[in-house]
Protein backbone atom coordinates (compact mmCIF):
# COMPACT_ATOMS: atom_id res chain seq x y z
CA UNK A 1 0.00 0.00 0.00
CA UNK A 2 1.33 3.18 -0.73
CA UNK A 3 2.11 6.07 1.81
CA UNK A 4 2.27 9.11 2.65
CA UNK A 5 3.58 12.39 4.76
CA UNK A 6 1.92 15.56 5.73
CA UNK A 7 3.77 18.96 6.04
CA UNK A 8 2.22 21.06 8.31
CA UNK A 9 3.29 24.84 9.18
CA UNK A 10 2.93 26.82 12.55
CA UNK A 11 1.66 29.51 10.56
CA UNK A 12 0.38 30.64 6.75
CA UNK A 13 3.37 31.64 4.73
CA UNK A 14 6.36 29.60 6.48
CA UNK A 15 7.44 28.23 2.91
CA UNK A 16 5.06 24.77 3.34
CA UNK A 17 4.46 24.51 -0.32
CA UNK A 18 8.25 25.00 -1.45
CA UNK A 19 9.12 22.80 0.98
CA UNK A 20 6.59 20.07 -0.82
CA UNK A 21 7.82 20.95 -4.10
CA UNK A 22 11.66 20.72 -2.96
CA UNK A 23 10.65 17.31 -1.21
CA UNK A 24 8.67 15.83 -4.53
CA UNK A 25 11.65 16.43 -6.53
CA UNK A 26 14.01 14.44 -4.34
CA UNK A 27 11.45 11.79 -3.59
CA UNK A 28 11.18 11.47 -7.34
CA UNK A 29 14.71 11.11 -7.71
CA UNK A 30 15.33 8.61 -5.40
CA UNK A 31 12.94 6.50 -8.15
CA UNK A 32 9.63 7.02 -6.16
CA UNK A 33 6.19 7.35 -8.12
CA UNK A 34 5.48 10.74 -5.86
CA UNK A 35 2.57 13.19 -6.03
CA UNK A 36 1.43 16.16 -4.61
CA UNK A 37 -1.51 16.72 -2.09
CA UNK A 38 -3.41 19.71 -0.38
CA UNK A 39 -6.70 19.03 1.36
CA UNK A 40 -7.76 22.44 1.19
CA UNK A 41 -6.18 25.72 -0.78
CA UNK A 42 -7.31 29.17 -0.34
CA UNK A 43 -5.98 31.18 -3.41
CA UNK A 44 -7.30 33.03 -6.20
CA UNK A 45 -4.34 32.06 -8.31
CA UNK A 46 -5.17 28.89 -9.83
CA UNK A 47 -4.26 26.81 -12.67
CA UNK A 48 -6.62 24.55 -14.80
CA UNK A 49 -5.95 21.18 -14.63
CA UNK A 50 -5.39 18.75 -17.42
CA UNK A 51 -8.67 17.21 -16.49
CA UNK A 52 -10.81 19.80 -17.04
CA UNK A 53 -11.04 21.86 -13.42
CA UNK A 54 -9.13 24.12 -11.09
CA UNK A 55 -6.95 23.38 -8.81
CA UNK A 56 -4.58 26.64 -6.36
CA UNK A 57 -1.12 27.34 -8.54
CA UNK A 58 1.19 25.68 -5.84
CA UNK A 59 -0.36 22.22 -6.43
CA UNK A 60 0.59 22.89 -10.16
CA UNK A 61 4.24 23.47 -9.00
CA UNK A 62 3.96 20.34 -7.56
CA UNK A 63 2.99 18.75 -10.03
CA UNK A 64 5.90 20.01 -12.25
CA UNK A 65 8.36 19.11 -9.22
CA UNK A 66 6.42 15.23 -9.75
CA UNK A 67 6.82 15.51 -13.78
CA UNK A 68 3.31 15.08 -13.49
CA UNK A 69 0.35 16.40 -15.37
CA UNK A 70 -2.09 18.03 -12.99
CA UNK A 71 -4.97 16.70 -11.72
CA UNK A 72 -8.31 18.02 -9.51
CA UNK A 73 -7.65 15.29 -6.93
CA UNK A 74 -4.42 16.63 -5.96
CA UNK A 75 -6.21 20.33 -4.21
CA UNK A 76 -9.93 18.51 -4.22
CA UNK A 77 -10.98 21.75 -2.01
CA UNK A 78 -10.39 25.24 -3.41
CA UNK A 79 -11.51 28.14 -1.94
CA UNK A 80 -11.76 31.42 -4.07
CA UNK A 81 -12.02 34.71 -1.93
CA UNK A 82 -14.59 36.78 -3.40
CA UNK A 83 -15.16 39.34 -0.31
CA UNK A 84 -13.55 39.87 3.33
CA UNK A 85 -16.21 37.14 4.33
CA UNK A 86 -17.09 35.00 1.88
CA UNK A 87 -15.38 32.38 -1.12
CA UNK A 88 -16.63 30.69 -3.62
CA UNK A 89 -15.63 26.66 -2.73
CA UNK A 90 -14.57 24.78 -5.78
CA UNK A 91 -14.85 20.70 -5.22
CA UNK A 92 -12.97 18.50 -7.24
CA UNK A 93 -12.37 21.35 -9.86
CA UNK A 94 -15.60 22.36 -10.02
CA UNK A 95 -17.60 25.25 -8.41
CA UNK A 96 -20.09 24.04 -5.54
CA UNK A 97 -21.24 26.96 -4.01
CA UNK A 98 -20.31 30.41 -2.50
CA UNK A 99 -20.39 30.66 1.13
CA UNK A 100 -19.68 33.09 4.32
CA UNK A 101 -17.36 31.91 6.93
CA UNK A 102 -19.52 31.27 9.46
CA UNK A 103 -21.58 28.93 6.85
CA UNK A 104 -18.41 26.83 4.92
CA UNK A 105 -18.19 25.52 8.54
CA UNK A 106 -21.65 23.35 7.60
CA UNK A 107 -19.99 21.72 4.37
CA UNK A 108 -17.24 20.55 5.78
CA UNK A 109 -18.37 16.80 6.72
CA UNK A 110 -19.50 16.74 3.10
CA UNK A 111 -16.12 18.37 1.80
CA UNK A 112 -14.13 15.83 3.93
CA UNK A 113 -15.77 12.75 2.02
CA UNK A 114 -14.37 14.16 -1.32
CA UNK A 115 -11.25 15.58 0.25
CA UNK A 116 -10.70 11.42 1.90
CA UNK A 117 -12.04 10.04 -2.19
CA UNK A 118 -9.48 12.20 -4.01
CA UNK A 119 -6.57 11.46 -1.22
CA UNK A 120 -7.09 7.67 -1.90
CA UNK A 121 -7.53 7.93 -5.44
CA UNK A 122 -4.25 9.76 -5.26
CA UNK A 123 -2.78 6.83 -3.20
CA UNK A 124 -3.64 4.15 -5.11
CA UNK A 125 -1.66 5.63 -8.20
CA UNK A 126 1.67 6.30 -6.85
CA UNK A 127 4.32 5.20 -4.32
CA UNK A 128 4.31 8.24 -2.01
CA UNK A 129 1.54 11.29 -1.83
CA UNK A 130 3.41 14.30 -0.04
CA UNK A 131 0.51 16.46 1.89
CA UNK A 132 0.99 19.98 2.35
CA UNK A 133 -1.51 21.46 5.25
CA UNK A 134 -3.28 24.94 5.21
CA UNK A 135 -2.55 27.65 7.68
CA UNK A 136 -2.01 25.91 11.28
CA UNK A 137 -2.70 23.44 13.38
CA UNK A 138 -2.63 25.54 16.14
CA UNK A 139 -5.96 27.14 15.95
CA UNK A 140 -7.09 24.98 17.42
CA UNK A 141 -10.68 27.16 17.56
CA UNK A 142 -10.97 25.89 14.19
CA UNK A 143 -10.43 22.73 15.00
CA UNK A 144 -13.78 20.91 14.95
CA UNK A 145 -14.82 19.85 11.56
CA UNK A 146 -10.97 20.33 10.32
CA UNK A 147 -10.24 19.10 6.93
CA UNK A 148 -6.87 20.84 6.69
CA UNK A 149 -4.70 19.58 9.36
CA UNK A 150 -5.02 17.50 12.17
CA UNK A 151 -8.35 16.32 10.99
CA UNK A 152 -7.52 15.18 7.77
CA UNK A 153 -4.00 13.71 9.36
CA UNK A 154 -6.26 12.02 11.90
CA UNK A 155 -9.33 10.91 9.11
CA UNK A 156 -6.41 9.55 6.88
CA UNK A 157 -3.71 8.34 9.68
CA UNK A 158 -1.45 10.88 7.72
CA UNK A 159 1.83 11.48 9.96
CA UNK A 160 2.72 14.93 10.12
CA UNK A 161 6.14 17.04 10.30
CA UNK A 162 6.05 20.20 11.58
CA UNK A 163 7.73 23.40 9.73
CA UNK A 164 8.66 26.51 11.15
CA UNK A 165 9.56 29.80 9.95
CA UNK A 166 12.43 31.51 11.59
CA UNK A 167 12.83 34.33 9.02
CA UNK A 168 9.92 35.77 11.19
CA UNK A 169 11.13 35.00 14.42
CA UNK A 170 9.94 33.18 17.38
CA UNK A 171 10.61 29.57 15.62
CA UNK A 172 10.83 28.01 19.43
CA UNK A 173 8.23 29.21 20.82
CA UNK A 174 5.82 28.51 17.24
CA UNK A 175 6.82 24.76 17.77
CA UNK A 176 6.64 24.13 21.40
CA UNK A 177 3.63 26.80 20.96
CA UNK A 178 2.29 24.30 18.73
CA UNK A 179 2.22 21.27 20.61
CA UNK A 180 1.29 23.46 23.72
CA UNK A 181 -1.95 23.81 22.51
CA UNK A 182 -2.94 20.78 20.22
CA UNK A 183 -4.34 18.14 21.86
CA UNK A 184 -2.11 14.96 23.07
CA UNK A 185 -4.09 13.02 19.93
CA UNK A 186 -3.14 15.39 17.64
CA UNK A 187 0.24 16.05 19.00
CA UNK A 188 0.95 12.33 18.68
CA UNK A 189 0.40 11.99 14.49
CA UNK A 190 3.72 14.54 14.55
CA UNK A 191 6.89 12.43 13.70
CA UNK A 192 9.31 15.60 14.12
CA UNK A 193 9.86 19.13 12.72
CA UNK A 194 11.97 21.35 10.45
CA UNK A 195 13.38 25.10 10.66
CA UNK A 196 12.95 26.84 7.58
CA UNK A 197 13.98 29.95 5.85
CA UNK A 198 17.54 30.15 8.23
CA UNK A 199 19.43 33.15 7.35
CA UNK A 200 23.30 33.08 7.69
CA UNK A 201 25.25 30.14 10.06
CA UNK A 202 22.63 27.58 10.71
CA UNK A 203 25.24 26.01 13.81
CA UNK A 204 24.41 29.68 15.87
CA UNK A 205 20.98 27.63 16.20
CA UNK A 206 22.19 24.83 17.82
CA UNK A 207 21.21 25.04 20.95
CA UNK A 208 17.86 26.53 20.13
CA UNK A 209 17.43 23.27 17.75
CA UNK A 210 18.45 21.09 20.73
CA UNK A 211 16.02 22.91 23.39
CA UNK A 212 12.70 22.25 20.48
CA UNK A 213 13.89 18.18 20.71
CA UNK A 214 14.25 18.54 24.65
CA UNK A 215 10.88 20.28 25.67
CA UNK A 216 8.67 18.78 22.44
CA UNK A 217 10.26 14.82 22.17
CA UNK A 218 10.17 15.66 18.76
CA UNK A 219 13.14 14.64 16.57
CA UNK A 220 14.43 17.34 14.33
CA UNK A 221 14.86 16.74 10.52
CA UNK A 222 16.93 19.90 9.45
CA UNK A 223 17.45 23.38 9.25
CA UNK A 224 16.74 24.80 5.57
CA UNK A 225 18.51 27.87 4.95
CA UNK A 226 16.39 30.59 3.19
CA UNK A 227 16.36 29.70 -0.92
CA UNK A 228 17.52 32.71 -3.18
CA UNK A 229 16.23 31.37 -6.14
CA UNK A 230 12.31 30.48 -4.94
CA UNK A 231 11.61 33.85 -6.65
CA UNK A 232 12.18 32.04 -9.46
CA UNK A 233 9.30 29.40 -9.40
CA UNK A 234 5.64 30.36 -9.67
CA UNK A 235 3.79 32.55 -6.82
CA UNK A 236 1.04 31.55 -5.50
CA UNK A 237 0.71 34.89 -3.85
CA UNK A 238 0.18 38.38 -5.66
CA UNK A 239 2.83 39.36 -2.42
CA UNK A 240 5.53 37.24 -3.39
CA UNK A 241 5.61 38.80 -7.27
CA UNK A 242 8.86 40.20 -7.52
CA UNK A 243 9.62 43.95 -8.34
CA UNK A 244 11.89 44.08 -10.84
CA UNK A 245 14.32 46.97 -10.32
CA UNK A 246 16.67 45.57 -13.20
CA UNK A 247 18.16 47.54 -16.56
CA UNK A 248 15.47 46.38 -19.18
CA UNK A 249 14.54 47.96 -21.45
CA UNK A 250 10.89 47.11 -21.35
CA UNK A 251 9.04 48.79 -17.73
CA UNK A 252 5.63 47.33 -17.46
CA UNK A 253 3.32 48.37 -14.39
CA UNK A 254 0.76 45.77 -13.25
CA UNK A 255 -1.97 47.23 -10.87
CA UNK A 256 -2.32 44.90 -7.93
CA UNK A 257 -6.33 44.70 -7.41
CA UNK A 258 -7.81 43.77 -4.34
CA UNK A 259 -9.06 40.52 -5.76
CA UNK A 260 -5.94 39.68 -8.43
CA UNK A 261 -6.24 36.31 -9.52
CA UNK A 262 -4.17 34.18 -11.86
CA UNK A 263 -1.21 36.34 -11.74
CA UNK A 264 0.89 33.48 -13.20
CA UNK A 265 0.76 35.79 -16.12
CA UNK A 266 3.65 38.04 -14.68
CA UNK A 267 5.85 35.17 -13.18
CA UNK A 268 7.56 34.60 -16.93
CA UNK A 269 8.02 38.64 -17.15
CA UNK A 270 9.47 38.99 -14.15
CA UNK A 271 12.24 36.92 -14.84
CA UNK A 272 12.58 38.26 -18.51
CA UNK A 273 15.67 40.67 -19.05
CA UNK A 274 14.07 42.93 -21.11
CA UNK A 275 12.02 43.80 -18.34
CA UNK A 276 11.38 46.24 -15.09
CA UNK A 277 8.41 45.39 -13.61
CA UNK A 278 6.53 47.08 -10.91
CA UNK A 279 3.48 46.12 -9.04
CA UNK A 280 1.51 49.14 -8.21
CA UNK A 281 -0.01 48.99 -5.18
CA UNK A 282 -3.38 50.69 -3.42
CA UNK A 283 -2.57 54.75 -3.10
CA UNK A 284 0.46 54.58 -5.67
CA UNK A 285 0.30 56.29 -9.34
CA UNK A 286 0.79 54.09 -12.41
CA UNK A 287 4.74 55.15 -12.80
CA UNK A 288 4.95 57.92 -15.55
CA UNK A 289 7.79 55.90 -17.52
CA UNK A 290 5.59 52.76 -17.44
CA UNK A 291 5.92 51.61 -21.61
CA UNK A 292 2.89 48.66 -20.95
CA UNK A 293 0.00 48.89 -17.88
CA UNK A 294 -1.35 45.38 -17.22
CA UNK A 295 -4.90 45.25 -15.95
CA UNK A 296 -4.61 41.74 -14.44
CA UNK A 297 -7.38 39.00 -14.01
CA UNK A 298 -10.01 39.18 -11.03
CA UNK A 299 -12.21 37.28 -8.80
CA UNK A 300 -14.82 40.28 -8.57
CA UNK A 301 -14.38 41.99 -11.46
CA UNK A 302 -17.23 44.74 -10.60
CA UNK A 303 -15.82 45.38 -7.43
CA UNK A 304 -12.56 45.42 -8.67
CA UNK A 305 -13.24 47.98 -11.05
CA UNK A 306 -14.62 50.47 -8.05
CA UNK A 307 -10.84 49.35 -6.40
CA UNK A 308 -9.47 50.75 -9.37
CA UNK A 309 -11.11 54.01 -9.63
CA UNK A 310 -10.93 54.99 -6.29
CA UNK A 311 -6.80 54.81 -6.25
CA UNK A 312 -7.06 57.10 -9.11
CA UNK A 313 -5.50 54.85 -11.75
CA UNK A 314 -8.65 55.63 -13.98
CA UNK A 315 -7.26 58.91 -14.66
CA UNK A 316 -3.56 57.49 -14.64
CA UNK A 317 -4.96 55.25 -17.52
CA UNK A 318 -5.91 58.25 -19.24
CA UNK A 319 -2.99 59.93 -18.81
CA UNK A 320 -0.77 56.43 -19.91
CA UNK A 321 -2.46 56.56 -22.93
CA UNK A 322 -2.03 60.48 -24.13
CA UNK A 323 1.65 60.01 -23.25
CA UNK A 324 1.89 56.95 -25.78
CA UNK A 325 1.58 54.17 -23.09
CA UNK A 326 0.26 50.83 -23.76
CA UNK A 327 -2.85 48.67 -21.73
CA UNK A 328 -3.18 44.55 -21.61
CA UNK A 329 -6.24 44.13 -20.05
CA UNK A 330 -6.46 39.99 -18.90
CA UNK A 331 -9.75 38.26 -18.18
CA UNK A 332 -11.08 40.51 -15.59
CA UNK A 333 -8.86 43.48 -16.56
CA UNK A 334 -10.01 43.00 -20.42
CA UNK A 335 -13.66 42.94 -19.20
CA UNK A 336 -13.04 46.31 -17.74
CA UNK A 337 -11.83 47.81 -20.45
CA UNK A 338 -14.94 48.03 -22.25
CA UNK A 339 -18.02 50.11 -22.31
CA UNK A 340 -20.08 48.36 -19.89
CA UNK A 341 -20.11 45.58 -17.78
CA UNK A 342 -23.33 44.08 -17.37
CA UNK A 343 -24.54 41.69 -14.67
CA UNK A 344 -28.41 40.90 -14.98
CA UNK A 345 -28.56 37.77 -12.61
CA UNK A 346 -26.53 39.53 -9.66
CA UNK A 347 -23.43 37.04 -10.18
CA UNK A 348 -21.10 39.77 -8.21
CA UNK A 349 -23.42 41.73 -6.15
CA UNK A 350 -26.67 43.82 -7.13
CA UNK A 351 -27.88 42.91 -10.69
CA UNK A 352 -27.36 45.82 -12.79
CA UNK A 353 -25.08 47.61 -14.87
CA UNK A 354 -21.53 49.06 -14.82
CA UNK A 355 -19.96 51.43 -16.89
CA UNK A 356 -16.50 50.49 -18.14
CA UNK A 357 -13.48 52.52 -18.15
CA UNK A 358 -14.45 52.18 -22.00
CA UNK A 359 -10.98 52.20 -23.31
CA UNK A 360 -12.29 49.04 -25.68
CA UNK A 361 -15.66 49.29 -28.05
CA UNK A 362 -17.01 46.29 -26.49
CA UNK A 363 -19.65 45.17 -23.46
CA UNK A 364 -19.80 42.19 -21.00
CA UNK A 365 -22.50 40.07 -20.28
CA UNK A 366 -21.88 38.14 -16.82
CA UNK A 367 -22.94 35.01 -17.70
CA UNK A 368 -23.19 31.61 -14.47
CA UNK A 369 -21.04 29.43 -16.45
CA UNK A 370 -17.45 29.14 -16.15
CA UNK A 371 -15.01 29.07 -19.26
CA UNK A 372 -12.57 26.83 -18.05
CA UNK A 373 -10.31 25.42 -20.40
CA UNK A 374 -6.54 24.69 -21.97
CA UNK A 375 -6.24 26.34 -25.31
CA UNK A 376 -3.70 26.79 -28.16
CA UNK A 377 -3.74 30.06 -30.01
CA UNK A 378 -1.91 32.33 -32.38
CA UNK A 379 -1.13 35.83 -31.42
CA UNK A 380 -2.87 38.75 -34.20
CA UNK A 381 -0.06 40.77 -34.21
CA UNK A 382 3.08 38.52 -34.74
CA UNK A 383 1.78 35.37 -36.30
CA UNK A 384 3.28 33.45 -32.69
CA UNK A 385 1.73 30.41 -31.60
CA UNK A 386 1.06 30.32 -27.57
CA UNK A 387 -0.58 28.08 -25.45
CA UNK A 388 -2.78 29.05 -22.36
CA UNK A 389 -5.74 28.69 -20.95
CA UNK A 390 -9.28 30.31 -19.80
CA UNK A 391 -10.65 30.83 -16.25
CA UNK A 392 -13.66 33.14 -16.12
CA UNK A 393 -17.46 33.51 -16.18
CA UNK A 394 -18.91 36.23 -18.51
CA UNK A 395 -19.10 36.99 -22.78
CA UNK A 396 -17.51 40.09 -23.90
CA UNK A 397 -18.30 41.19 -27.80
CA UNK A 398 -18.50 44.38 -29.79
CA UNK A 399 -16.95 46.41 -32.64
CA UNK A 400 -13.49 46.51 -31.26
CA UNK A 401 -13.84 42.56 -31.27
CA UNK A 402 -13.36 42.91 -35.35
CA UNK A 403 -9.44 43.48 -34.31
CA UNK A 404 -8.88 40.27 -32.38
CA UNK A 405 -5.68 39.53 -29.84
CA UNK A 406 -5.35 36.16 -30.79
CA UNK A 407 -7.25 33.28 -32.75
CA UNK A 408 -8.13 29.75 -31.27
CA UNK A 409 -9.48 26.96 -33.44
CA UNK A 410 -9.89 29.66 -36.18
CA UNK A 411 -11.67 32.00 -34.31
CA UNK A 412 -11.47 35.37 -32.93
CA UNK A 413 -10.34 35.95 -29.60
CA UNK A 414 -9.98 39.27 -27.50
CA UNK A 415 -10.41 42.82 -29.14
CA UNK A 416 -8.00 45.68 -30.20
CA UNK A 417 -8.75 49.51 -30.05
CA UNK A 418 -8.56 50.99 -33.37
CA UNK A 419 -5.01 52.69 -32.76
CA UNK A 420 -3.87 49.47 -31.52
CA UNK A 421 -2.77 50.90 -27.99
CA UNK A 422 -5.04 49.20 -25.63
CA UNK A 423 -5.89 45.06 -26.10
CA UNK A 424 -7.80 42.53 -24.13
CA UNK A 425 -7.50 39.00 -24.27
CA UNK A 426 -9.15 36.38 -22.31
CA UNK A 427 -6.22 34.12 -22.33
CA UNK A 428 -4.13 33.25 -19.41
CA UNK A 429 -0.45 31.63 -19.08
CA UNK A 430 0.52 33.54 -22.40
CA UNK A 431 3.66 34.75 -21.58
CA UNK A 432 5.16 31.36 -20.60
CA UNK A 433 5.44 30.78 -24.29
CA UNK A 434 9.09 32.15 -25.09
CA UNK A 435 8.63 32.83 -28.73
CA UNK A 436 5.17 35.00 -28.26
CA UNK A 437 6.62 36.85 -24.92
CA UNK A 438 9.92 37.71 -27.13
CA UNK A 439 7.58 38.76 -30.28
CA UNK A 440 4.99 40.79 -27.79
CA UNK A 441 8.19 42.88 -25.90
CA UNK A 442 9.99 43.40 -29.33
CA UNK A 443 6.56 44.99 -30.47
CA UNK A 444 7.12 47.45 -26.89
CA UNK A 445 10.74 47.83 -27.99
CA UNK A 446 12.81 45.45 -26.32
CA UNK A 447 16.55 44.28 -27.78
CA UNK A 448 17.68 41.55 -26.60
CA UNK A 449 16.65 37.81 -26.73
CA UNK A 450 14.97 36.38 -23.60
CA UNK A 451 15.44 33.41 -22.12
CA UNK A 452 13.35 29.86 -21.55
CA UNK A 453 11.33 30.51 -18.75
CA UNK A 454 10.02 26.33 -19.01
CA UNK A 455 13.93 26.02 -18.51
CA UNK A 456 14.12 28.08 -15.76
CA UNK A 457 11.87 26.93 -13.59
CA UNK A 458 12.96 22.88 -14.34
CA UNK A 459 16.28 24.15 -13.48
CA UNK A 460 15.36 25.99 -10.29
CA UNK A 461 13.26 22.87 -8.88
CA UNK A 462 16.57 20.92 -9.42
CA UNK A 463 18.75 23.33 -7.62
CA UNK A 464 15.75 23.67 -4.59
CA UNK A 465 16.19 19.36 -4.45
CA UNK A 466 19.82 19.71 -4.20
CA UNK A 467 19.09 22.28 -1.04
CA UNK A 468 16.54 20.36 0.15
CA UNK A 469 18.95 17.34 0.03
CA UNK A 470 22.05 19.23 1.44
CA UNK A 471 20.39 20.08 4.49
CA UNK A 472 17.26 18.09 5.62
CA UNK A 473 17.09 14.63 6.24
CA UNK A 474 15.17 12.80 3.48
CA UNK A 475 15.66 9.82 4.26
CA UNK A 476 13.86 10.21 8.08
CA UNK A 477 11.36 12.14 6.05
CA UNK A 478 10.78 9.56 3.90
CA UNK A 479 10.76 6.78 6.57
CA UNK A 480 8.63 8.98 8.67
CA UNK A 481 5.86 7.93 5.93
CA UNK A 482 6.34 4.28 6.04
């Protein structure tokens, strides 16, 4: 039978899912059939899977660091923030429902029966399923009904390791913290912990290392110094994408809306040498040297849009465009480009309609059904073939649709102003495609060649193994799961 290992962090954000990717890799080296795992992801970034759902962009990573092609069953729970108190849940790659706090807490019995189906399913095709938790097990106020911790390690009979994070301090006390305040059940699925994220001589935590193994009985498996590169792979958070602050000769400005989703998009062009890239954040101006504004995807496209205009990047816009500047709106951001934005059914709040910053002749009709799909296409303006795919409820037409972005199967796709400087384009993931990104920056005036970013981040997993390997002990991790 095969087995498996849960990661669990004392907190959100202590490098858990680089730590599964870095561990998948080596497992997978070592000549294991290995695959990734996540009970329950809350992220707006997500990536469509090559069965037809959605699963959060880390489990893609992964999947990459497994060679494997994705799959719904490795995230079977995603949850999609679409206000400060509610989230649309996505089961198995496909939308359920949208739900308030205080009411997800009603699914969850439910959710844990397809959470338990797709963990098995996953089991039953490879050697070794590597489980990455959500959040912490120490709130323990959630802990009733838990299907991302302790009660999935406890429904499954999952062991657990226990990562902490001492780039933000207090690494002893988060572990002994931890096992503090779990309960002696709970505390006894942990097998042992890891540091993570070490800055500088990892022996000046020696005795702080030993005092965690006194006071917990927990054996240590390693201190992982902090990972320069990880900037390199995927983010799964709009936080973690990298200003750019390099010599390019490209600058592009991306404005960081409250709900950005699928911000893959800027991964590749933040790594690309023709580029500076900035993410403009609430209260800051769109930079006045900006050659390219992105208007990135969305979860709430409507309220998005009121985000927008009240930092006063409507009038930026405007003032990008008289200077010569260039938009790329993306799913959500294209949809706001147009005239109006129409939403008779109430999909994002009131049912009514919304006038669009109408840089594009064209209208949206918010539409239930979600558009979820892997595509091929070929870029209008260079003749490049991309792949990518589509994520997004809603139908956008109109005049300006006559100048398409891109064709798929023959058809139109996305819409062009007449003077050519503002486009919108439905179509995620297109800038992983090296010959389109290096056509679509020579267009903005770049010089040199770029590189593979594919390349790049298959080389980067390999170098994160070889940390992982150089400094935690695999092989306890691995015998920790049987």
């Amino acid at each position: 039978m095969s087995k498996a290992i849960m990661i669990q962090g004392t907190g959100s954000n202590v490098g858990k899912s680089m730590l599964v990717a870095g561990l998948c890799r080596a497992a997978l080296r070592r000549g294991l059939s290995v695959a990734p795992f996540k009970p329950q992801n809350m992220s707006n970034n997500a990536a469509v899977t090559a069965d037809g759902g959605e699963i959060g962009r880390a489990q893609a990573l992964q999947a990459l660091g497994c060679k494997l092609s994705t799959t719904v069953h490795m995230n079977p729970v995603l949850l999609k923030p679409e206000t400060d108190v509610g989230a649309q849940v996505v089961v198995q790659g496909k939308r359920l429902t949208t739900a308030k706090a205080r009411d997800y807490a009603k699914l969850k019995p439910q959710l844990m029966q397809s959470v338990l189906e797709s963990f098995n399913l996953m089991k039953s095709r490879h050697d070794l399923v590597i489980v990455e938790g959500a959040g912490s097990p120490a709130e323990v106020n959630l802990r009733a009904g838990d299907i991302a911790n302790m009660g999935f390690a406890q429904a499954s009979q999952t062991p657990v390791i226990l990562t902490g994070d001492i780039d933000r301090g207090g690494v002893i006390a988060q572990i002994v913290g931890t096992q503090a305040v779990i309960s002696p059940e709970d505390a006894a699925m942990v097998k042992g912990f890891m540091i993570n994220k070490f800055r500088g001589d990892p022996s000046l935590f020696d005795d702080g290392y030993a005092l965690i193994e006194q006071t917990t009985i927990w054996p240590g498996f390693g201190v992982l110094p902090y990972f320069q590169d990880a900037w390199k792979l995927p983010a799964e958070d709009a936080l973690d994408i990298r200003n750019v602050q390099g010599q390019g000769d490209i600058h592009i400005a991306c404005l960081q809306l409250s709900r950005i989703a699928n911000f893959d998009d800027l991964d590749p062009l933040a790594q690309d040498p023709n580029v500076r890239l900035t993410m403009v954040t609430a209260g800051q101006p769109i930079p006045g040297d900006a050659d390219l504004a992105i208007i990135p995807g969305s979860k709430s496209t409507i309220g998005d849009l009121a985000f927008l205009r009240a930092q006063g990047w409507e009038i930026d816009l405007k003032a990008h465009l008289r200077r010569g500047g260039r938009i790329l709106g993306i799913c959500g951001g294209y949809q706001m480009l147009g005239v109006k934005i129409a939403d008779p059914d109430g999909i994002e709040g009131p049912a009514g309609d919304t006038e669009g910053l109408g840089f594009l002749n064209v209208e949206t009709v918010m539409t239930p059904n979600k558009s979820l799909t892997e595509v091929s296409a070929k870029h209008a303006g260079s003749g490049a073939d991309f792949s990518g795919y589509e994520i997004h409820i809603g139908r956008t037409d109109g005049p300006d649709r006559a100048r398409a972005f891109a064709s798929v199967d023959n058809r139109p796709e996305g819409a062009m102003s007449v003077d050519g400087q503002v486009q919108g384009s439905y179509l995620h993931g297109m800038f992983r495609n090296d010959a389109f990104r290096a056509a679509f920056l020579t267009a903005l005036g770049a010089t040199e060649a770029g590189q593979s970013y594919d390349q790049t981040v298959e080389d980067t997993l390999e170098a994160l193994a070889d940390h992982v390997e150089a400094h935690l002990d695999v092989s306890g991790i691995l015998a920790a799961a049987g």
